[in-house]
C-alpha atoms as a PDB file:
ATOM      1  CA  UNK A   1       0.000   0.000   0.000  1.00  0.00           C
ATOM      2  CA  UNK A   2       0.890   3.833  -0.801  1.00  0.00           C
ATOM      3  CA  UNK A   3       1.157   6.093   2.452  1.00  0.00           C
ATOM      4  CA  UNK A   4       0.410   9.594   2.458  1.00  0.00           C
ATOM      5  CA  UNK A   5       0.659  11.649   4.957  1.00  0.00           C
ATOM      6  CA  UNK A   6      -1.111  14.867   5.767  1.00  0.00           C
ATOM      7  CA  UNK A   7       0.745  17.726   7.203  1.00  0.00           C
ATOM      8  CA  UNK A   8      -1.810  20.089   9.095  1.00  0.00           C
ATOM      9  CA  UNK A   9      -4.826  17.830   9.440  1.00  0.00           C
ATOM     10  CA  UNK A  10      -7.770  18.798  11.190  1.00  0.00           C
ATOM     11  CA  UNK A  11     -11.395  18.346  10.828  1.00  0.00           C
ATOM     12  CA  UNK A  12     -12.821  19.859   7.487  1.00  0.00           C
ATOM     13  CA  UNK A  13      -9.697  19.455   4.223  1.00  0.00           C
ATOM     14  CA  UNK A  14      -7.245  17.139   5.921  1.00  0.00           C
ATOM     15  CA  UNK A  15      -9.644  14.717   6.991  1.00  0.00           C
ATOM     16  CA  UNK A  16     -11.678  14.825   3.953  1.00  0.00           C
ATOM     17  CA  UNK A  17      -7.963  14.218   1.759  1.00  0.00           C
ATOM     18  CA  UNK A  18      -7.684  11.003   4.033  1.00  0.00           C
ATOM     19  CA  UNK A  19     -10.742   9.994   3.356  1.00  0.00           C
ATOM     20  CA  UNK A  20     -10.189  10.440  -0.357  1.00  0.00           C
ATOM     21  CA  UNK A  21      -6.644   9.154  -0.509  1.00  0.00           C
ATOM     22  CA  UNK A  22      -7.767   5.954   1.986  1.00  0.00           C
ATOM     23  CA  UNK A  23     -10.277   5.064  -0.474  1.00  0.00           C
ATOM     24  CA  UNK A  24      -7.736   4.180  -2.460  1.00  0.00           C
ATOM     25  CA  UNK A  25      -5.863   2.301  -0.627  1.00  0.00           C
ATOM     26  CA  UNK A  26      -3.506   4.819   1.347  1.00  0.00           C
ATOM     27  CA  UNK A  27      -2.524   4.326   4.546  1.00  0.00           C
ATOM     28  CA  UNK A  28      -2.481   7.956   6.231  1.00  0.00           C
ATOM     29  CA  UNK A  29      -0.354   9.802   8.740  1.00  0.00           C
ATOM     30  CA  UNK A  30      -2.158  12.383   9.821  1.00  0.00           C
ATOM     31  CA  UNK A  31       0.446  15.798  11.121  1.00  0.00           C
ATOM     32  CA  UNK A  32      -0.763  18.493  13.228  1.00  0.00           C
ATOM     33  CA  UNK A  33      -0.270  20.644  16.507  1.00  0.00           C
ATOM     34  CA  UNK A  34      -2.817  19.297  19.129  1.00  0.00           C
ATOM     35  CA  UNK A  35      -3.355  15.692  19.743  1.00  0.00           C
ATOM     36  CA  UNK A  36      -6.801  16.190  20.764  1.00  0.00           C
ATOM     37  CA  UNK A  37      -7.372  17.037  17.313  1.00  0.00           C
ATOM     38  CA  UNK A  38      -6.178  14.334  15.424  1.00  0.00           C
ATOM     39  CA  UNK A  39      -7.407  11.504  17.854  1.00  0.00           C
ATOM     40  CA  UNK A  40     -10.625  11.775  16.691  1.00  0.00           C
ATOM     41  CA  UNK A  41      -9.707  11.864  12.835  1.00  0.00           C
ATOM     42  CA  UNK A  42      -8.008   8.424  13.263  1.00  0.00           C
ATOM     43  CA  UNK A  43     -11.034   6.861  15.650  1.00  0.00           C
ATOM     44  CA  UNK A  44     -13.558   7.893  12.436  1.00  0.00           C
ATOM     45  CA  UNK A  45     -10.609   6.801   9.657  1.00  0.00           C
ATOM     46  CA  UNK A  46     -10.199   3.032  11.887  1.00  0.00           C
ATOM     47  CA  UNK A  47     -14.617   2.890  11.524  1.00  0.00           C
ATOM     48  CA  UNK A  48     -13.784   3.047   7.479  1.00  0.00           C
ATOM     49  CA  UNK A  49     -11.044   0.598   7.803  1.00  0.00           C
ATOM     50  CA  UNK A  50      -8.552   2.915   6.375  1.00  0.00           C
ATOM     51  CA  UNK A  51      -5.286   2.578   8.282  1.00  0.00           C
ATOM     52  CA  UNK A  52      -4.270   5.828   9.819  1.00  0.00           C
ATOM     53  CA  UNK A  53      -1.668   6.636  12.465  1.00  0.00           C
ATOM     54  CA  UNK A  54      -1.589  10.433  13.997  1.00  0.00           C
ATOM     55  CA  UNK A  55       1.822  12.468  15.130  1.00  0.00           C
ATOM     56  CA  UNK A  56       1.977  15.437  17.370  1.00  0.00           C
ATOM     57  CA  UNK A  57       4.274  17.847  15.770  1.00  0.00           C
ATOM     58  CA  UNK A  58       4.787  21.677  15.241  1.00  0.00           C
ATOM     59  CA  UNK A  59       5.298  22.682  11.913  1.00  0.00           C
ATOM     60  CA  UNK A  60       7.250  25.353  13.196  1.00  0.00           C
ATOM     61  CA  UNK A  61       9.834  23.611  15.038  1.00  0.00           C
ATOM     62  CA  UNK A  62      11.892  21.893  11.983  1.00  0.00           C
ATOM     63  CA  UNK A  63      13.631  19.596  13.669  1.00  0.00           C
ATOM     64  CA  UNK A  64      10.581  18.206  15.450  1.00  0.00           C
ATOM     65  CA  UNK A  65       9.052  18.129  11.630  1.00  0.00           C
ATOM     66  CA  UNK A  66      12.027  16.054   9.921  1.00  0.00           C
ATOM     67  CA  UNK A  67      11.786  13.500  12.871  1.00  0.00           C
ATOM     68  CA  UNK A  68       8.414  13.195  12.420  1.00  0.00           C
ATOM     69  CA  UNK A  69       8.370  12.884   8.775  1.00  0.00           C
ATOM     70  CA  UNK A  70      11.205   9.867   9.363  1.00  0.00           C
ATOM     71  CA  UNK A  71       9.029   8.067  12.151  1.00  0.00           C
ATOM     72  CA  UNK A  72       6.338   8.214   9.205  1.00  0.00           C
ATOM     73  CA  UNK A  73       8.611   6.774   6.834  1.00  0.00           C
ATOM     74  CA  UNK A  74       9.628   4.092   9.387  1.00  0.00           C
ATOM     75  CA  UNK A  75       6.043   2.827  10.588  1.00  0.00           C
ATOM     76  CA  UNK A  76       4.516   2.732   6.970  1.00  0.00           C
ATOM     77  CA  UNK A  77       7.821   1.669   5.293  1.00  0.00           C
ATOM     78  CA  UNK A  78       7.475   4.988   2.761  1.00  0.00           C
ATOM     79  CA  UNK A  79       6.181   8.090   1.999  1.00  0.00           C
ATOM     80  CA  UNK A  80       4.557   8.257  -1.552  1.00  0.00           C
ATOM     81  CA  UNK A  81       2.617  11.312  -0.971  1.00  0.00           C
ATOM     82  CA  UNK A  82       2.877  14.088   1.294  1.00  0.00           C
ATOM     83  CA  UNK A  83       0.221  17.030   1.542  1.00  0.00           C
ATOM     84  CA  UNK A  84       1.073  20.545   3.183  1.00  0.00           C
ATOM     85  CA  UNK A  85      -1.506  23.218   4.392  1.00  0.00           C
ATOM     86  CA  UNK A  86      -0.853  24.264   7.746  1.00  0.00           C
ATOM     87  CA  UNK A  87      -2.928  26.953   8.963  1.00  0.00           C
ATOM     88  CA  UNK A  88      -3.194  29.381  11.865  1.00  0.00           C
ATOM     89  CA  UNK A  89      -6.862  30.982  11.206  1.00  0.00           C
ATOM     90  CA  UNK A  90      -7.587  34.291  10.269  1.00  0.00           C
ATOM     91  CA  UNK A  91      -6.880  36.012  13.376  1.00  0.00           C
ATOM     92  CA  UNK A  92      -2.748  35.860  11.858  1.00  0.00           C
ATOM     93  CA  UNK A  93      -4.035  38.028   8.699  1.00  0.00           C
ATOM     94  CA  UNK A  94      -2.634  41.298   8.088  1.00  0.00           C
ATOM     95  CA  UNK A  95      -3.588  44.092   6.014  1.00  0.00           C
ATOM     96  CA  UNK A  96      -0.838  45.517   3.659  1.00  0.00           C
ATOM     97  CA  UNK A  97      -0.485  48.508   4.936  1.00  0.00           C
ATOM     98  CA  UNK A  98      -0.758  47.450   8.577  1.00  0.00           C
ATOM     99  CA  UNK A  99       1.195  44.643   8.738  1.00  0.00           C
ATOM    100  CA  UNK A 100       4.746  44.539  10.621  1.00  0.00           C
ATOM    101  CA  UNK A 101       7.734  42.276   9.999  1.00  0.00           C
ATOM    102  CA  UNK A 102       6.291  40.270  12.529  1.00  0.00           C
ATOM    103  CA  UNK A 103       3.131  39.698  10.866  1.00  0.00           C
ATOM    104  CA  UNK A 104       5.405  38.631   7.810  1.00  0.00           C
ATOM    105  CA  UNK A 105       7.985  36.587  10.081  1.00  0.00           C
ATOM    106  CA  UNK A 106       5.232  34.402  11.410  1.00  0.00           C
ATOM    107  CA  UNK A 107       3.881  33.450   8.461  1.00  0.00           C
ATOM    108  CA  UNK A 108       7.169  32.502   6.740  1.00  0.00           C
ATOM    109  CA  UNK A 109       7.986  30.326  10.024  1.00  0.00           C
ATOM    110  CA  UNK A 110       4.799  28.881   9.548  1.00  0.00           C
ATOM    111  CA  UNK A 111       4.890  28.186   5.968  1.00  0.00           C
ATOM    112  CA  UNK A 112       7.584  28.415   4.200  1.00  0.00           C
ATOM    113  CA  UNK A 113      10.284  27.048   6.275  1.00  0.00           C
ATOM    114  CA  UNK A 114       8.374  23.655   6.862  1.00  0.00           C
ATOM    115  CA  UNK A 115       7.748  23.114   3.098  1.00  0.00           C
ATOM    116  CA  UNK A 116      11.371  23.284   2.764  1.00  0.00           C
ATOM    117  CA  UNK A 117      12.649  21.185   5.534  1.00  0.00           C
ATOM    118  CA  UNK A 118       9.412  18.578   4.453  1.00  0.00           C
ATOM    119  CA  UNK A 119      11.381  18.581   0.799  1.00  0.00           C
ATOM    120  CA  UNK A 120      14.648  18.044   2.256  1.00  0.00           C
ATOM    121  CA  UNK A 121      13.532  15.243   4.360  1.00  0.00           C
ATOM    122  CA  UNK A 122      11.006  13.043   2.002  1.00  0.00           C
ATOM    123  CA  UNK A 123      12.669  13.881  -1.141  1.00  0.00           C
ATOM    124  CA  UNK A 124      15.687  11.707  -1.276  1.00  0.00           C
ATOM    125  CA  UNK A 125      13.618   8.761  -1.025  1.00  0.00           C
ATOM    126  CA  UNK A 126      11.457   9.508  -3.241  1.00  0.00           C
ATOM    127  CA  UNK A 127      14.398  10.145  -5.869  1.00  0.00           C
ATOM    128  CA  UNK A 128      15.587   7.017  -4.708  1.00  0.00           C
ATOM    129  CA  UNK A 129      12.299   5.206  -6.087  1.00  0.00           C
ATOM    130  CA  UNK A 130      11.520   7.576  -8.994  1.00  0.00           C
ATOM    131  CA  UNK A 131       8.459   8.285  -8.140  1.00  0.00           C
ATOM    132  CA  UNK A 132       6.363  10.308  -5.656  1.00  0.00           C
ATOM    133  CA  UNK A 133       4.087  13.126  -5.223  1.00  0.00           C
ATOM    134  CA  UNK A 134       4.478  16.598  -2.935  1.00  0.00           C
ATOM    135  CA  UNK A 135       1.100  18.753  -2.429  1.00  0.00           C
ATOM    136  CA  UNK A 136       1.166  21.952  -1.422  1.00  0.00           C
ATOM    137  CA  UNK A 137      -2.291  23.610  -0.450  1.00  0.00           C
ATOM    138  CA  UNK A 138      -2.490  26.886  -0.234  1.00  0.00           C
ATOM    139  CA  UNK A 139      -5.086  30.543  -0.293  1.00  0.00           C
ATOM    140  CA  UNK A 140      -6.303  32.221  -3.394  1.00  0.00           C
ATOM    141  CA  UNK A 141      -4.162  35.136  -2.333  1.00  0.00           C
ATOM    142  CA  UNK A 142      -0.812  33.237  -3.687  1.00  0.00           C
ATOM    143  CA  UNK A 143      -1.638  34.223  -6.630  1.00  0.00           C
ATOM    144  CA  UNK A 144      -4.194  37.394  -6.337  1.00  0.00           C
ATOM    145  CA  UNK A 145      -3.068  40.013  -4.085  1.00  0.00           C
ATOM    146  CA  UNK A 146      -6.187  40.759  -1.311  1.00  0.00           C
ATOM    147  CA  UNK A 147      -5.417  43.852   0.414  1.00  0.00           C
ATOM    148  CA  UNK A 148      -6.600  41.960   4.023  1.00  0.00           C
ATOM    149  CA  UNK A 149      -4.280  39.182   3.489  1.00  0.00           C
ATOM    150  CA  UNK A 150      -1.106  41.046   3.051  1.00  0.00           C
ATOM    151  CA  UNK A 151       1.274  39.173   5.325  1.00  0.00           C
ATOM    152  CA  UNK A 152       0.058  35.712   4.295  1.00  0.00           C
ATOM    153  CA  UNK A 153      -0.032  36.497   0.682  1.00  0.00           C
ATOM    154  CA  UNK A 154       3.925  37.618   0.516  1.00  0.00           C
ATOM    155  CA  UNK A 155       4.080  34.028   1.796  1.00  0.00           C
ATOM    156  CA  UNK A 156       1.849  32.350  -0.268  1.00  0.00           C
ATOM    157  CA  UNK A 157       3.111  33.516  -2.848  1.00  0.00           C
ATOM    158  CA  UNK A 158       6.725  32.406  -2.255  1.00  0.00           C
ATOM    159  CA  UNK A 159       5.416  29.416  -1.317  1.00  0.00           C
ATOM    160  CA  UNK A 160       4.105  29.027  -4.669  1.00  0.00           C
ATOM    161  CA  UNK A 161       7.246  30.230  -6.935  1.00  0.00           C
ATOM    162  CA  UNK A 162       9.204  27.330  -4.611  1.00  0.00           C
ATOM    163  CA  UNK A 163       6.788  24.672  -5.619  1.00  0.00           C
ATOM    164  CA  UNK A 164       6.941  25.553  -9.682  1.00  0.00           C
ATOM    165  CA  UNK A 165      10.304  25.339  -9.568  1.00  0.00           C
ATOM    166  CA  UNK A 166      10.361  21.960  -7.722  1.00  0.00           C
ATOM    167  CA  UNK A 167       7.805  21.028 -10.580  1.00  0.00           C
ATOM    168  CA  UNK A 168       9.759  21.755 -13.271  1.00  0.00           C
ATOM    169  CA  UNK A 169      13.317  20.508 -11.849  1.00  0.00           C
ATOM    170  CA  UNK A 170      11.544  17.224 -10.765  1.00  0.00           C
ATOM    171  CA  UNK A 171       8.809  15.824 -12.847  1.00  0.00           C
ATOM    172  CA  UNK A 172      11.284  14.156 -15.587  1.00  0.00           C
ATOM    173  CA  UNK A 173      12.579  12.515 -11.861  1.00  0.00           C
ATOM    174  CA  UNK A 174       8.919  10.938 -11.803  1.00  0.00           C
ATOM    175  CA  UNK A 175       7.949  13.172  -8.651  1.00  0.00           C
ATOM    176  CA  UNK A 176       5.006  14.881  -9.122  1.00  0.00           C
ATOM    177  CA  UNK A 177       4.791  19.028  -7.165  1.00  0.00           C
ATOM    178  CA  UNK A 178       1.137  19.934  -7.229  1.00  0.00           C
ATOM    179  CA  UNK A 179      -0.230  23.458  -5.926  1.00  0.00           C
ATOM    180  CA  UNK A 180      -4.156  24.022  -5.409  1.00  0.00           C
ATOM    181  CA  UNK A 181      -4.903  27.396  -4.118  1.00  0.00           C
ATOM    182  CA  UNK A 182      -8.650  27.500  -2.650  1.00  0.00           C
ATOM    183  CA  UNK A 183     -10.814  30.623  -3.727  1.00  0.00           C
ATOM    184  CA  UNK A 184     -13.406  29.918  -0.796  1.00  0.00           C
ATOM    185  CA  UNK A 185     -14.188  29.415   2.615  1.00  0.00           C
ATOM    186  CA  UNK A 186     -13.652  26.002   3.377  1.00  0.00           C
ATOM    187  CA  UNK A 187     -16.962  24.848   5.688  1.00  0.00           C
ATOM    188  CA  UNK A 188     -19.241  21.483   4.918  1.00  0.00           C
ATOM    189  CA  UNK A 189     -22.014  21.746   2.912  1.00  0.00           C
ATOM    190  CA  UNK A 190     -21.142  25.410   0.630  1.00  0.00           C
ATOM    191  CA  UNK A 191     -19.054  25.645  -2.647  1.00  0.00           C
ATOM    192  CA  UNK A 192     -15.775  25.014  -0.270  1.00  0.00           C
ATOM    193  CA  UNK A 193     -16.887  21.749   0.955  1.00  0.00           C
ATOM    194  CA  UNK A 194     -14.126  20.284   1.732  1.00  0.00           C
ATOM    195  CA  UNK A 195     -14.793  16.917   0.271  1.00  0.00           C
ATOM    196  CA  UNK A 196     -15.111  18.450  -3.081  1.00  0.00           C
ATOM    197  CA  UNK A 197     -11.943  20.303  -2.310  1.00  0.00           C
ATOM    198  CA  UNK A 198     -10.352  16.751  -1.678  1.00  0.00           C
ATOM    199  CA  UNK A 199     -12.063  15.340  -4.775  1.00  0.00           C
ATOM    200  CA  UNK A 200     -10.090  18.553  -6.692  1.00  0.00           C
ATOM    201  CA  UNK A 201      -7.025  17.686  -4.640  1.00  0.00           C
ATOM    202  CA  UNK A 202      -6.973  14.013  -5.804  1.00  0.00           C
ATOM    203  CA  UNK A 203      -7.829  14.311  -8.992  1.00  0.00           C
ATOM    204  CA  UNK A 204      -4.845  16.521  -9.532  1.00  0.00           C
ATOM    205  CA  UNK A 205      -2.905  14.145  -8.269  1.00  0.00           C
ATOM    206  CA  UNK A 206      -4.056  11.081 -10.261  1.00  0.00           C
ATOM    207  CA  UNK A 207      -3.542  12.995 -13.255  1.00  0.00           C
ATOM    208  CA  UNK A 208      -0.195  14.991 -12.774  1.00  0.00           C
ATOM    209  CA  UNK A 209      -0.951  16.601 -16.025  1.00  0.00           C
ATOM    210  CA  UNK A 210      -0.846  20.373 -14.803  1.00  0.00           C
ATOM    211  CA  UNK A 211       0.793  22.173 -11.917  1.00  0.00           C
ATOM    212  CA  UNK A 212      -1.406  23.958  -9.958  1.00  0.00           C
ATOM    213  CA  UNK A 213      -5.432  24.860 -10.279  1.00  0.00           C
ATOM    214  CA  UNK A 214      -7.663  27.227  -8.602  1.00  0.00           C
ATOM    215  CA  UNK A 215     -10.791  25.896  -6.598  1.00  0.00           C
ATOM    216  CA  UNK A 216     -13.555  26.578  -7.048  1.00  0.00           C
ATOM    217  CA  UNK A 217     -12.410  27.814 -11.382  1.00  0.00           C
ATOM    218  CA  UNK A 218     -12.734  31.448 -11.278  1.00  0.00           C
ATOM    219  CA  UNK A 219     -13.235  33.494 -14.266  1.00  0.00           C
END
């Protein structure tokens, strides 16, 4: 079986992905900050027989990350997929012109730091088996400035240019870099629910025909 594993799992997108990605015969490692989160995520995973496992780790402290990411690699035997979209909640968005270096700092720690040190750890063997895929999730505002989201959209953004260029250097190295930026709220039963999100999500993945697409399609 494939493994994927799930880096900021909660509730509405990440459990929704391992829902998707168990359906077809993933196991799933579910990453995130609070325990008490991601207990119940593996209780409802175990009642659809999909084989999940959670770990406790801050994206922000790296180290903690990389070890994590290894003791994934270690119970499952592999990582074939890995999906990143940590997120902090609107009450870290700043507006542009009210934003601090702070404001910036905490996003970068948050974001783009991890993605790296997630590359750095998973990608070797990956390389090793020619094959593999790297997801990063991400706001609409990575690629449309929004005034509100000034802080997070430097970040996104960057976040974005790092993950076309690991596209390009790596897809003739059989890994697969996907980037879906979500144009919504994410809440259950709206345009962002996030099962169609994860239907998106997969389906992107499956395919590996394009690098990046916008959900829901704007005009």
């Amino acid at each position: 079986m494939k493994t994927i594993a799930i880096i900021g799992a909660g509730p509405g997108l990440g459990l929704s992905l391992a829902k998707k990605f168990g359906s077809k015969d993933f196991n799933v490692a579910l990453i995130s900050l609070h325990e008490s989160t991601l207990v119940p995520l593996v209780i409802e995973l175990k009642a659809l027989n999909i084989n999940s496992k959670y770990y406790v780790s801050d994206v922000r402290d790296l180290e903690k990350l990389g070890s994590t990411l290894k003791q994934v690699q270690s119970d499952f035997g592999t990582i074939d997929v890995v999906e990143f979209s940590p997120y902090a909640g609107p009450q870290t968005f700043r507006h542009a012109l009210e934003m601090n270096i702070d404001d910036v700092e905490e996003q970068y720690k948050m974001q783009v730091l991890p993605a790296i040190k997630l590359v750095q750890t998973v990608l070797p063997s990956m390389k090793e088996k020619g094959s593999g895929a790297i997801l990063f999730n991400s706001g609409i505002s990575a690629l449309h400035p929004i005034p509100e989201l000034g802080n997070t959209g430097i970040v996104c953004s960057g976040l974005r240019n790092y993950a076309l260029n690991l596209h390009n250097l790596l897809k003739e190295e059989g890994i697969y870099v996907g980037f879906l930026a979500v144009a919504t709220l994410i809440k259950k039963g709206t345009e962002g629910d996030p099962d169609l999100i994860a239907e998106t999500w997969y389906d992107l993945y499956d395919k590996q025909d394009q690098f990046e697409t916008v959900y829901p399609k704007m005009n």
